[in-house]
Protein backbone atom coordinates (compact mmCIF):
# COMPACT_ATOMS: atom_id res chain seq x y z
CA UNK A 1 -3.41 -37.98 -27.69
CA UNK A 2 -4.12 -41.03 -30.21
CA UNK A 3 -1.65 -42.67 -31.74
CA UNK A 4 2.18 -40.83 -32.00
CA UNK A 5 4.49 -40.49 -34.11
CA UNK A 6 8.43 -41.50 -34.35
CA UNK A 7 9.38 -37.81 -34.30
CA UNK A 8 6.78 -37.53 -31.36
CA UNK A 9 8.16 -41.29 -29.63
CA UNK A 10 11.93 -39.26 -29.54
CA UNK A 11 10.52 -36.79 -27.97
CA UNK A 12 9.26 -38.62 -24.74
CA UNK A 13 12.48 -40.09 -24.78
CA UNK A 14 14.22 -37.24 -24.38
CA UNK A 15 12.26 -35.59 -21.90
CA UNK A 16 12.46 -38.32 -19.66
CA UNK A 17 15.91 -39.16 -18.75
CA UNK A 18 16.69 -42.42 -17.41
CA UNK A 19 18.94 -44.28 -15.52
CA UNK A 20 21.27 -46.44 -18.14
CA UNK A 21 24.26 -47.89 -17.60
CA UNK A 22 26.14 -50.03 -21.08
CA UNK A 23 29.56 -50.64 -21.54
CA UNK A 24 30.65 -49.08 -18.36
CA UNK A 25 28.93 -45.42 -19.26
CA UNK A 26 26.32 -44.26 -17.74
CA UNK A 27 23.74 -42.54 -19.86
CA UNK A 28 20.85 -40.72 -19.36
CA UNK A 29 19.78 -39.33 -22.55
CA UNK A 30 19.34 -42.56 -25.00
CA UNK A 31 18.24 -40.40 -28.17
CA UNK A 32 21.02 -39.23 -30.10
CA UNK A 33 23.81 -42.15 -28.18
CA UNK A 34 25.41 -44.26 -30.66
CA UNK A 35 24.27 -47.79 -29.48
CA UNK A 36 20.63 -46.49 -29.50
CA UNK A 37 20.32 -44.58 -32.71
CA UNK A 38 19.82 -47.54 -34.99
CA UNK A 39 16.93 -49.26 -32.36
CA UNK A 40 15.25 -45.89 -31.61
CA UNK A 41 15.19 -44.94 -35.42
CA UNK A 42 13.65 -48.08 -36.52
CA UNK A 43 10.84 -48.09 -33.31
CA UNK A 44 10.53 -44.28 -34.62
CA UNK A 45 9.47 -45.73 -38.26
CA UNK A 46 6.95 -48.28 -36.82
CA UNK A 47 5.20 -45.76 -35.09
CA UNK A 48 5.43 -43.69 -38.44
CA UNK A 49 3.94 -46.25 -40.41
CA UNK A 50 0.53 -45.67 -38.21
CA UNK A 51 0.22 -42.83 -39.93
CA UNK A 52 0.82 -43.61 -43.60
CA UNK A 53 -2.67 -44.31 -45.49
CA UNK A 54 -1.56 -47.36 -47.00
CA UNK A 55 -1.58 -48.97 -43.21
CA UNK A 56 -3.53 -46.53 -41.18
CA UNK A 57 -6.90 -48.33 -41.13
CA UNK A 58 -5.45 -51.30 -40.55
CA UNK A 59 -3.17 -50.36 -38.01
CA UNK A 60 -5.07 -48.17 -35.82
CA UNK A 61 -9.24 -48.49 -34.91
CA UNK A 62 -11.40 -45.99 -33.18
CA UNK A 63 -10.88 -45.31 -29.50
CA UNK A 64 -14.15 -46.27 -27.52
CA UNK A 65 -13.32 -43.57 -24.94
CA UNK A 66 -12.36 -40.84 -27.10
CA UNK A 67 -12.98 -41.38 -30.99
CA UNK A 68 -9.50 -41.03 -31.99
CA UNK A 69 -7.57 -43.74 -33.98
CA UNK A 70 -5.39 -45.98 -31.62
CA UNK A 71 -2.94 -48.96 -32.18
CA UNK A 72 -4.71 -51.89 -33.73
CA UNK A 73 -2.44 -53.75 -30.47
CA UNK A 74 -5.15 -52.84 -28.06
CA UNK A 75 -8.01 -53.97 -29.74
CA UNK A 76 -9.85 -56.67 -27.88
CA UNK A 77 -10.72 -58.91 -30.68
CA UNK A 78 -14.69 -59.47 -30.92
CA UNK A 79 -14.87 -61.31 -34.32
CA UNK A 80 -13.10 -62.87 -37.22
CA UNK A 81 -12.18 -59.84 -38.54
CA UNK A 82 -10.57 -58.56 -35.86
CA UNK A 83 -8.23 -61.56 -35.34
CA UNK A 84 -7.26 -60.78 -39.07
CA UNK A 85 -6.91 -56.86 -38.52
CA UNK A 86 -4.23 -57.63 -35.38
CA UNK A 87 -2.82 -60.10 -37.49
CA UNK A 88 -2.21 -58.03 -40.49
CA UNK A 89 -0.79 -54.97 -38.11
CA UNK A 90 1.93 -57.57 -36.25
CA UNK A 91 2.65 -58.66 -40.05
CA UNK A 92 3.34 -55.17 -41.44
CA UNK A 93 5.38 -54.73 -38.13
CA UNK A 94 6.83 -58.03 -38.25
CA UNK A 95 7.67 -57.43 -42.31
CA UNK A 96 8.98 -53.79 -41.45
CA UNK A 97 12.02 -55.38 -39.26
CA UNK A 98 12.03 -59.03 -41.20
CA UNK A 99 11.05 -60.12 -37.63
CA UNK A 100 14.70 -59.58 -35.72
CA UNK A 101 12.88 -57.07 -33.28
CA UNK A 102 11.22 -59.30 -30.64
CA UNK A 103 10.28 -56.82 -28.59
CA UNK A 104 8.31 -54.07 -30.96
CA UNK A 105 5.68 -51.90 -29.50
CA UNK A 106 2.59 -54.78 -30.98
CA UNK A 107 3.64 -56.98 -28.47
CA UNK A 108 3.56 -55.42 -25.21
CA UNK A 109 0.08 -53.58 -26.46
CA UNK A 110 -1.18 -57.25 -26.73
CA UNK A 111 0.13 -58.40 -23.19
CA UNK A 112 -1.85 -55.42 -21.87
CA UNK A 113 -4.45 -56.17 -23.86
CA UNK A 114 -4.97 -59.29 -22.73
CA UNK A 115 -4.61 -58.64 -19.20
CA UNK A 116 -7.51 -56.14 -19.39
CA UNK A 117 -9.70 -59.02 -20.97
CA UNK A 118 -9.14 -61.15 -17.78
CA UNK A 119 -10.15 -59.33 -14.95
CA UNK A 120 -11.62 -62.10 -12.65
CA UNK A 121 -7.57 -62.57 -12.37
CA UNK A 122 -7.56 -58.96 -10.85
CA UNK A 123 -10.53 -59.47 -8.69
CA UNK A 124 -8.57 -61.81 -6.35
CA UNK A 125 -7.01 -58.95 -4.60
CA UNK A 126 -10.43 -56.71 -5.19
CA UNK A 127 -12.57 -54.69 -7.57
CA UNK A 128 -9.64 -52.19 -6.80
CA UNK A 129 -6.93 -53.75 -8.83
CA UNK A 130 -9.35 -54.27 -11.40
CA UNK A 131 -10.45 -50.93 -11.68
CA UNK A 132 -6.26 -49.82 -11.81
CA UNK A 133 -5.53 -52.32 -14.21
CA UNK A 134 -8.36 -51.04 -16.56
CA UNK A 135 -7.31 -47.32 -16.38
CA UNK A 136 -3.79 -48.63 -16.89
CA UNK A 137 -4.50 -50.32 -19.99
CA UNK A 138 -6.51 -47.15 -21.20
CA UNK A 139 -3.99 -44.93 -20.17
CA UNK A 140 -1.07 -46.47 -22.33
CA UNK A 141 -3.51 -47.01 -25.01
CA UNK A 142 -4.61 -43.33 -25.09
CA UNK A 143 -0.74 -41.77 -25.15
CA UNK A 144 0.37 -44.80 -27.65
CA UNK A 145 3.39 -45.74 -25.11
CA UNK A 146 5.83 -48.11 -25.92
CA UNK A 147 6.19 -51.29 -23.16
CA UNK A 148 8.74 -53.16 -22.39
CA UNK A 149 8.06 -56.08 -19.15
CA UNK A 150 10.62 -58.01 -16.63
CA UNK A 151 9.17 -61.22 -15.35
CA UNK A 152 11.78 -63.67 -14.14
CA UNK A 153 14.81 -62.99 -11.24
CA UNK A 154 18.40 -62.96 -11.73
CA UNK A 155 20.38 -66.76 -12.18
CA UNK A 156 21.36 -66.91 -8.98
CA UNK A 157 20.87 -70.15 -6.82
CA UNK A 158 18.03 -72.06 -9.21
CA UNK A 159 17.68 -74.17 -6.99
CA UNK A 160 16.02 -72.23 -4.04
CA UNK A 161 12.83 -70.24 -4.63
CA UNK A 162 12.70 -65.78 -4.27
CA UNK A 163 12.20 -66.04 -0.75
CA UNK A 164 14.84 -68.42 0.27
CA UNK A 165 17.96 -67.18 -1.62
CA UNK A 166 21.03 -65.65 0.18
CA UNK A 167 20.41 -61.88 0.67
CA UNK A 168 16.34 -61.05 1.27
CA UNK A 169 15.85 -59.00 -2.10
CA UNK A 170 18.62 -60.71 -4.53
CA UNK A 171 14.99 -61.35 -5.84
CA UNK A 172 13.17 -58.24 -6.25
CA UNK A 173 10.50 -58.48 -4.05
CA UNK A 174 8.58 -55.41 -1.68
CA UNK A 175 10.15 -54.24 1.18
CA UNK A 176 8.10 -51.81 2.34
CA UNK A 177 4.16 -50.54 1.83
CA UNK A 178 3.48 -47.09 2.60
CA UNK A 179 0.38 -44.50 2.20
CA UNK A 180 1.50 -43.61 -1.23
CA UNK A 181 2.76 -47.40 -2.58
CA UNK A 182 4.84 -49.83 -1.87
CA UNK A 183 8.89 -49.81 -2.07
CA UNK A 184 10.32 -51.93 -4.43
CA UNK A 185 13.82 -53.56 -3.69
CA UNK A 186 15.75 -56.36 -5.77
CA UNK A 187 16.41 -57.60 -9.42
CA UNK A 188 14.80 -58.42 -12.23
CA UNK A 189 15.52 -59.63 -15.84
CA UNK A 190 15.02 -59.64 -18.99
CA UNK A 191 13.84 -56.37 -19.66
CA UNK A 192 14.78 -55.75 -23.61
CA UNK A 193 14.53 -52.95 -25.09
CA UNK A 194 14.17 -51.07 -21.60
CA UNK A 195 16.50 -48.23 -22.88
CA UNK A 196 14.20 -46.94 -24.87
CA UNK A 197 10.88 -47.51 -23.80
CA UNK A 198 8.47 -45.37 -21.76
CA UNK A 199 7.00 -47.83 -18.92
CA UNK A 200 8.39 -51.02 -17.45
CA UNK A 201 5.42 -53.19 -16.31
CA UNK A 202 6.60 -55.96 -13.78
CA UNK A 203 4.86 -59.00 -13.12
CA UNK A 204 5.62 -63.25 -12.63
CA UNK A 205 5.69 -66.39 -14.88
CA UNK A 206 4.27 -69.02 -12.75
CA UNK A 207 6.20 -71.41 -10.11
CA UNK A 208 6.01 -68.80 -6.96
CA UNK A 209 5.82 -70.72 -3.83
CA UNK A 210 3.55 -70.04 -1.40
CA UNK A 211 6.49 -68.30 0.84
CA UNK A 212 7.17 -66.06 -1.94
CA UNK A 213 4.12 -63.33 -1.07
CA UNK A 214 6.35 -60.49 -0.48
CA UNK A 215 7.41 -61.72 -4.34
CA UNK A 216 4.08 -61.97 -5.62
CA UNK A 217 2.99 -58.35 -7.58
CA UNK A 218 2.54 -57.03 -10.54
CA UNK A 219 2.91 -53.34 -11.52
CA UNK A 220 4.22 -50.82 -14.00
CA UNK A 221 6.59 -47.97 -13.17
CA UNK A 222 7.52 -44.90 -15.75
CA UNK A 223 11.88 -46.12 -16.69
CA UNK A 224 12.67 -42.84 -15.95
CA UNK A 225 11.49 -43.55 -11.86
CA UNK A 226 13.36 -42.89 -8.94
CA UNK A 227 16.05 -45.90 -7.95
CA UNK A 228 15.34 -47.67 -11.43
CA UNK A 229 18.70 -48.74 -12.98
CA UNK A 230 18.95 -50.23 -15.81
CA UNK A 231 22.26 -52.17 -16.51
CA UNK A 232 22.50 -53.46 -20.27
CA UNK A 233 24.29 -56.37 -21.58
CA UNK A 234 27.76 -55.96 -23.46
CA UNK A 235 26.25 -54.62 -26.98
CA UNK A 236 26.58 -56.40 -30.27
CA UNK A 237 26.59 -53.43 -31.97
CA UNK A 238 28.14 -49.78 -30.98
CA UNK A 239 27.10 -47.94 -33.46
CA UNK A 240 30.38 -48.58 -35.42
CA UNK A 241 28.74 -50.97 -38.38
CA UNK A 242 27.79 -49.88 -41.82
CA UNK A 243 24.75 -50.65 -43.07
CA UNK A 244 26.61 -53.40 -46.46
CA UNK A 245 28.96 -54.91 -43.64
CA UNK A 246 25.99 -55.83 -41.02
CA UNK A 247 22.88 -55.20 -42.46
CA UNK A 248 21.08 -56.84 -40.17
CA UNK A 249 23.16 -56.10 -36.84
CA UNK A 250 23.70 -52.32 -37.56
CA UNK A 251 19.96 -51.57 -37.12
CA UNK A 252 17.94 -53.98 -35.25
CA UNK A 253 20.20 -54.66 -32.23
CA UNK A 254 18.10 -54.69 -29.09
CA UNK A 255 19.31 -54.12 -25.68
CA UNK A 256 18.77 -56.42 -23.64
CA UNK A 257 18.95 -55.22 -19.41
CA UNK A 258 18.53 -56.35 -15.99
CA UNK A 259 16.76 -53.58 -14.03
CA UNK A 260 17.40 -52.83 -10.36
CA UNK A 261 15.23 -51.85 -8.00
CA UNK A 262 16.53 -49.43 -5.35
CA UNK A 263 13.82 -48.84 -3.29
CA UNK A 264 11.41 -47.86 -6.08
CA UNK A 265 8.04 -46.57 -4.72
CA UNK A 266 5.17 -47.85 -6.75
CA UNK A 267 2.32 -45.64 -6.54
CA UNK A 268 -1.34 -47.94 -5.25
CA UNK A 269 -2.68 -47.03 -8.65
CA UNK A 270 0.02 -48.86 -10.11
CA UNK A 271 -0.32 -51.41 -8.23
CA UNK A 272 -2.09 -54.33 -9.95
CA UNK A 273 -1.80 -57.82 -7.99
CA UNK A 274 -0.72 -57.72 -4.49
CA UNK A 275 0.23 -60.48 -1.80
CA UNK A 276 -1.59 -62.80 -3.73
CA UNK A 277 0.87 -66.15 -4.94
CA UNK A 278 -2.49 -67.97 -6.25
CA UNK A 279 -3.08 -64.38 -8.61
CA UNK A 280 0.33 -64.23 -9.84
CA UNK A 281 0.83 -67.59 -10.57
CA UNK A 282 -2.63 -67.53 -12.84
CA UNK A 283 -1.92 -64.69 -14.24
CA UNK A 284 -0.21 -66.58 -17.54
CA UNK A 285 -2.00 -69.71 -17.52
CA UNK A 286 -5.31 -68.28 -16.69
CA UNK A 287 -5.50 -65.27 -18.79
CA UNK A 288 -6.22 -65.03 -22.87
CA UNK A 289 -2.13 -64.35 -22.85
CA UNK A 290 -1.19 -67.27 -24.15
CA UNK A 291 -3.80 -66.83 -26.73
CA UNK A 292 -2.69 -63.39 -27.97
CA UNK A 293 0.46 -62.87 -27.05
CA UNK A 294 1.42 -66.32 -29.06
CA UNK A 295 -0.62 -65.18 -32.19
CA UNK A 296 1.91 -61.84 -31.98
CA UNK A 297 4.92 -63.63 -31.88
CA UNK A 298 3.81 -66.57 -34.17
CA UNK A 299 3.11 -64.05 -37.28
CA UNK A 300 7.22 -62.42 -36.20
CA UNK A 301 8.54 -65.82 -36.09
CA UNK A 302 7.01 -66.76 -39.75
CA UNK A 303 8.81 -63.46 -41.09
CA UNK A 304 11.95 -64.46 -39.23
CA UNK A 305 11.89 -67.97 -40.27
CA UNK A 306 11.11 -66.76 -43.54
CA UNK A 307 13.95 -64.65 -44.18
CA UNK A 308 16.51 -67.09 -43.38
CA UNK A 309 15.22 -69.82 -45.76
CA UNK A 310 14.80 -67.38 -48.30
CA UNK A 311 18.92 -66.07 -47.26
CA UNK A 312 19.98 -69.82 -47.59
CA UNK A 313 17.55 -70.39 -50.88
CA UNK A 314 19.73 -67.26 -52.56
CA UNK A 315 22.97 -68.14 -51.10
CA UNK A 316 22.19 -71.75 -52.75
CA UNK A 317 21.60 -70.07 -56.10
CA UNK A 318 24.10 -67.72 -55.97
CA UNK A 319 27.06 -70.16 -56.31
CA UNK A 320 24.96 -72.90 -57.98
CA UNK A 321 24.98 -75.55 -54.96
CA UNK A 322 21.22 -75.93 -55.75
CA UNK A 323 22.01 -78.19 -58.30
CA UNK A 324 23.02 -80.50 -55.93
CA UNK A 325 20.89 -83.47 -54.72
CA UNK A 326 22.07 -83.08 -51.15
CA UNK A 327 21.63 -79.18 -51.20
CA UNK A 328 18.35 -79.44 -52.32
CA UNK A 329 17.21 -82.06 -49.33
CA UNK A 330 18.37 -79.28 -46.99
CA UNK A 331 16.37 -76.80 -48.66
CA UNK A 332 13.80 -78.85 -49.05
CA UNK A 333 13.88 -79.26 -44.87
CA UNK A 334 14.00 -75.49 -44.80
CA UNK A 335 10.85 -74.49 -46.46
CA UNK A 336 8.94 -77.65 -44.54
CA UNK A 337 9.58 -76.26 -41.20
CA UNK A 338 8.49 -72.50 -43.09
CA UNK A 339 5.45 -74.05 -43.86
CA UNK A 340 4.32 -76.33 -41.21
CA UNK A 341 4.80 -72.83 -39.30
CA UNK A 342 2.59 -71.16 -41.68
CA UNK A 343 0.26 -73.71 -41.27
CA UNK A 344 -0.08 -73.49 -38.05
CA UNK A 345 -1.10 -70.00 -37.84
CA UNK A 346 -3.57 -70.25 -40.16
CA UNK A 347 -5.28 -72.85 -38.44
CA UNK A 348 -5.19 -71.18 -35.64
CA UNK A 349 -6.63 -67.74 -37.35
CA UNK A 350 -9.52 -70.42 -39.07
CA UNK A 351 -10.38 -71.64 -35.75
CA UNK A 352 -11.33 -69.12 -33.78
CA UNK A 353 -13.06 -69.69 -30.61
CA UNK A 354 -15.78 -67.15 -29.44
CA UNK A 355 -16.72 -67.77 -25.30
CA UNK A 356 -19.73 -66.92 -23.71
CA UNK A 357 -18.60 -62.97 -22.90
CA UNK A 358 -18.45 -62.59 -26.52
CA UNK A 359 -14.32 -62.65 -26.20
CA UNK A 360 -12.65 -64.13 -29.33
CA UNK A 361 -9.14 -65.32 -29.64
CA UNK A 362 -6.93 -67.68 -31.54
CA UNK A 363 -7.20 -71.37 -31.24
CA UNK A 364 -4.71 -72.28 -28.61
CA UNK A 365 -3.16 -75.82 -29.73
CA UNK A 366 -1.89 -74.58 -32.86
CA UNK A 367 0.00 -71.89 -31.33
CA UNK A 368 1.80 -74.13 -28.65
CA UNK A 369 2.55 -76.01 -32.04
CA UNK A 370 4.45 -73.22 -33.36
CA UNK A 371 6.39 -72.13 -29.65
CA UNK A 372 7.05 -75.90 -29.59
CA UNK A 373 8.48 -76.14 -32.95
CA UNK A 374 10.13 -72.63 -33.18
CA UNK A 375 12.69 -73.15 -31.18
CA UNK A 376 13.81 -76.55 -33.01
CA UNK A 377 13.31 -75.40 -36.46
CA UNK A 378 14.72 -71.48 -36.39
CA UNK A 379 18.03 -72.75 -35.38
CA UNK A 380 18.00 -75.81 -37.67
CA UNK A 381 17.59 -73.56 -40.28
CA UNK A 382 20.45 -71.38 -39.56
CA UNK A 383 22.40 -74.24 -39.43
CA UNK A 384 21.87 -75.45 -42.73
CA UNK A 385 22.21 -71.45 -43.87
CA UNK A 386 25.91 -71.66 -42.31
CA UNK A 387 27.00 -75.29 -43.47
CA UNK A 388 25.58 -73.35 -47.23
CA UNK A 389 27.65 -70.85 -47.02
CA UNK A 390 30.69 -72.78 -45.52
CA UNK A 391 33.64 -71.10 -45.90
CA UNK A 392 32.64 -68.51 -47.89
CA UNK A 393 30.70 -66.69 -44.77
CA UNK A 394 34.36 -66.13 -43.49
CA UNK A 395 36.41 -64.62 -46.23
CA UNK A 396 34.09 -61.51 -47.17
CA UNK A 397 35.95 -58.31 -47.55
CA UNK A 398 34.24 -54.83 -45.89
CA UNK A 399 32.28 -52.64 -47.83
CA UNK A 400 35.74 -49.88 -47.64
CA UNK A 401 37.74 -52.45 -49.22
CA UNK A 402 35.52 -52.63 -52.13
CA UNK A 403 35.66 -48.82 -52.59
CA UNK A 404 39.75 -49.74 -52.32
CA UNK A 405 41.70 -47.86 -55.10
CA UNK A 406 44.39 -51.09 -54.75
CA UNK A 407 42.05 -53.87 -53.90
CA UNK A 408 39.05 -52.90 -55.58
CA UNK A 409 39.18 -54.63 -58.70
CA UNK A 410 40.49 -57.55 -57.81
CA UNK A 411 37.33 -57.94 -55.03
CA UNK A 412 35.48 -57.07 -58.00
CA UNK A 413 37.28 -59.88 -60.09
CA UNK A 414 37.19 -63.07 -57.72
CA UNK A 415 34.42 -62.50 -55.34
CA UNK A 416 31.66 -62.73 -58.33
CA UNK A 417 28.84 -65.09 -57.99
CA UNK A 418 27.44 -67.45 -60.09
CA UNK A 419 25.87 -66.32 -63.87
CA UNK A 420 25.86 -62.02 -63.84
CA UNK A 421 26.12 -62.12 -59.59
CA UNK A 422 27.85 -58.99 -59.21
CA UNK A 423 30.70 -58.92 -56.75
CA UNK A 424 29.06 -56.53 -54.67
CA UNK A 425 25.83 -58.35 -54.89
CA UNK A 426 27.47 -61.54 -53.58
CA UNK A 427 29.09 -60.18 -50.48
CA UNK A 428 26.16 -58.25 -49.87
CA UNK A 429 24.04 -61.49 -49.81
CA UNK A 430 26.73 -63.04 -47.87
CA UNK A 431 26.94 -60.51 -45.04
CA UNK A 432 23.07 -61.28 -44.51
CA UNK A 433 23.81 -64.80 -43.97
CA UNK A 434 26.82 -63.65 -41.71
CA UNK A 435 24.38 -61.66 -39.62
CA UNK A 436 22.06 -64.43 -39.01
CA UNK A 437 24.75 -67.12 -39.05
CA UNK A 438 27.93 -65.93 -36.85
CA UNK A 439 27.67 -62.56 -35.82
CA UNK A 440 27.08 -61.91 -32.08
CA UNK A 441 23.73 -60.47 -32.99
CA UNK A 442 22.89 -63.64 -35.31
CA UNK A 443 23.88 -65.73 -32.08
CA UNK A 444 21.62 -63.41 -30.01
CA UNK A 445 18.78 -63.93 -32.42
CA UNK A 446 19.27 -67.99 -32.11
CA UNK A 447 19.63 -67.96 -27.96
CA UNK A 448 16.17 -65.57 -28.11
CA UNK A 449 14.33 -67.93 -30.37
CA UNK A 450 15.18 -70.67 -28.17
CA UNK A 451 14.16 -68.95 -24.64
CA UNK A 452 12.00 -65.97 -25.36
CA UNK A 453 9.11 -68.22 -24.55
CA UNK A 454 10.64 -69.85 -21.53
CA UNK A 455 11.94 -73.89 -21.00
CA UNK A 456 11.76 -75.50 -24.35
CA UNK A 457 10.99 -79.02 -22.53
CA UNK A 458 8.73 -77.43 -19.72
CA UNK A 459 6.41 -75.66 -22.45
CA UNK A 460 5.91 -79.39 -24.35
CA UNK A 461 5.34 -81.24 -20.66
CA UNK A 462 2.87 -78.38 -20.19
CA UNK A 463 1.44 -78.83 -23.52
CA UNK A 464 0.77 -82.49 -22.77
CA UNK A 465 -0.15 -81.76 -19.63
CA UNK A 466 -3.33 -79.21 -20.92
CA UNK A 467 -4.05 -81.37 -24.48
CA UNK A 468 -7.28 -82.26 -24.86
CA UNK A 469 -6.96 -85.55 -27.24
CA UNK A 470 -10.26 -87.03 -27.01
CA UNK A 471 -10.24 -87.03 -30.80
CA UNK A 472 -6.80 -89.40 -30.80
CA UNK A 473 -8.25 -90.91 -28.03
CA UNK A 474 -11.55 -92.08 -29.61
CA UNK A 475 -10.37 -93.28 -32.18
CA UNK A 476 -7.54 -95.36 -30.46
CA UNK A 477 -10.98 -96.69 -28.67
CA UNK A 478 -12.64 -97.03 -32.22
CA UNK A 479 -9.46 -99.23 -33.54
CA UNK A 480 -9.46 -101.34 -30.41
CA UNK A 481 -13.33 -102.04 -30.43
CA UNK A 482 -13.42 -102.66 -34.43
CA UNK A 483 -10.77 -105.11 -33.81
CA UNK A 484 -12.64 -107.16 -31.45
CA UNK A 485 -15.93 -107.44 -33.72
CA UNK A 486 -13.79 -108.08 -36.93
């Protein structure tokens, strides 16, 4: 099939009913509902943009199974160049959605690619799983299918692992195997997106306990399977917003789910890791995921980042503050954390590493660099945007009482900017900085920045804990033996 198209992505959609539940309605056609439209349109444009000749050859590379052009997101990267085709496809994607979609189809292409690259994970549980997880990968790569993944259980007691909480499968876990599968029963979260996607794949972040076996699998299941319910968080948006008023909530809202498993048969060749804790607990530290999957989400965060420094760099202007010494310190904060970012991926596209199977991938430390700092300096830099904007973020009128007959001109008279700033053109800017500042969405977009890559402090212990600093270290043992010769 090669790659789709948006019109062609609405399609599937809508052939496949699901099991959704938002709001208290229960829906099972997404295409066409209100609180989808916006998030299936703009998915619908990224798979679009495969097609248009100023991004097709970058976007898409020959299938090695079939000839046809597929999503640059698949491509196991075997040189240089490759690292800089993926990273100019997640750019263009990252670009096309000024990086407030986390959870766009380059992302879980990458997961999956990266899985396939690591198949001595796989071979734990036999040649088998390897073999399923390899016609997986080419199967979703072949129809161009858009992803979506739950990995951790529902909040409940934190303090007890899957296997010990109060009811058996509060943690979704399997409760039965069969000829045809296994029978999946429980919870899991956070499956964004899940709405509208095609597949769900399942699998664990590391810290299973050895009890946890009946716990410990990884597969994929169509959403539209028997017993899969997805139950969506309260939305942000409804559908209701304008495009002036929100212009960043009324089209890039995603949906954000638990889905429950009731009694979900997985078919065996969808079955990927299996009563294996050691496998599942590998599977993210082990694999090139961290490698590839970091690299994705490193070239969305530097759009993200960068379109709130540039918001609070125009909201500055705007009303002049820029002249100010203590304005310009906090802009001057903003665009360092921009570019240390920055930085950091493009030391980590320099150094490429190339192992002995000819894999290449992204140089690891500088990526843990950016997940590290992301989280610290995304939500720094909305804060400055909102103590910029003050109390002007608060007092903007809505786009129909600027087209007011009685209230019009006056809006038009007092809500000006500074030099020719057009009334219009001010509220407009501030309604960005409202999005990303203090609407629900903006307050979604901080909590994801913070999370999306798990427990802040646990991912610096971990980097410590996998650092190799013989560099530092020699030359701590350089300073201390100069000294004693001096």
């Amino acid at each position: 099939m090669a790659i789709r198209t948006g019109q062609e992505y609405q399609q599937g959609l809508s052939k496949n009913p699901r099991d959704v539940w938002i709001n208290g309605e229960h829906i099972t056609n997404v295409v066409g509902h209100p609180i989808f439209t916006a998030s299936i349109k703009e998915i619908a444009k990224l798979y679009d943009l495969q097609h248009d000749p100023k991004f097709h050859d970058t976007m898409t590379f020959k299938s090695p199974t079939t000839g046809d052009p597929v999503a640059t997101g698949f491509l196991p990267p075997r040189s240089g160049n490759d690292i800089k085709k993926r990273s100019d496809t997640f750019r263009i994607i990252a670009n096309a959605t000024f990086g407030m979609m986390g959870r766009t189809q380059d992302y879980l292409s990458t997961m999956l690619m990266s899985f396939a690259e690591s198949p001595h994970l796989f071979d734990k549980c036999g040649p088998e799983y390897t073999k399923r997880l390899t016609s997986y990968f080419e199967y979703v790569r072949e129809n161009d299918l858009f992803l979506t993944h739950a990995l951790i259980p529902p909040q409940s007691d934190r303090t007890k692992s899957s296997s010990k909480q109060e009811e058996e499968f509060l943690h979704m876990g399997v409760a039965e195997e069969t000829n045809e599968g296994v029978i999946i029963r429980g919870a899991r979260m956070l499956a964004t997106l899940a709405p509208v996607a095609d597949e769900l794949l399942v699998y664990s972040l590391p810290g299973l306990k050895a009890e946890d076996v009946k716990h410990s699998i990884m597969f994929s299941i169509p959403v539209d399977s028997k017993g899969l319910k997805i139950i969506c968080r309260r939305p942000y948006s409804t559908g209701q917003h304008n495009i002036f008023d929100h212009p960043l909530a009324a089209r890039y809202e995603e949906s954000d789910a638990v889905v429950v498993f009731n009694d979900v048969l997985v078919p065996w060749d969808r079955v990927f890791i299996y009563n294996d804790v050691d496998a599942s607990n590998d599977l993210y530290t082990k694999s090139f995921v961290r490698q590839h999957a970091a690299h994705q989400t490193a070239v969305r965060g530097v759009a993200k980042i960068s379109l709130a420094v540039g918001t609070a760099i125009h909201l500055a202007r705007s009303i002049k503050i820029d002249q100010f010494l203590g304005v310009q310190e906090k802009l001057g904060k903003c665009i360092s954390a921009l570019e240390m970012i920055k930085g950091c991926l493009l030391a980590a596209e320099t150094n490429v590493v190339t192992n002995e199977k000819g894999q290449v991938y992204c140089a690891l430390e500088p990526l843990l660099a950016i997940r590290n700092f992301m989280p610290r300096a995304y939500p720094e830099v909305i804060d400055i945007l909102r103590e910029l904007g003050a109390g002007g973020l608060t007092m903007n009128p809505s786009k129909d009482d600027i087209d007011s007959g009685e209230i019009g001109p006056d809006i038009l008279k007092y809500y000006v900017g500074a030099g020719d700033m057009s009334a219009p053109d001010r509220i407009a800017l501030f309604n960005l900085a409202w999005d990303l500042t203090g609407d629900a969405f903006g307050m979604r977009q901080l909590q994801y920045e913070r999370y999306y890559s798990g427990d802040p402090m646990r991912n610096l212990a971990n980097t410590y804990l996998g650092y190799n600093g013989d560099d530092c270290l020699n030359l701590v043992e350089e300073a201390l033996e100069s000294a004693k010769h001096n």
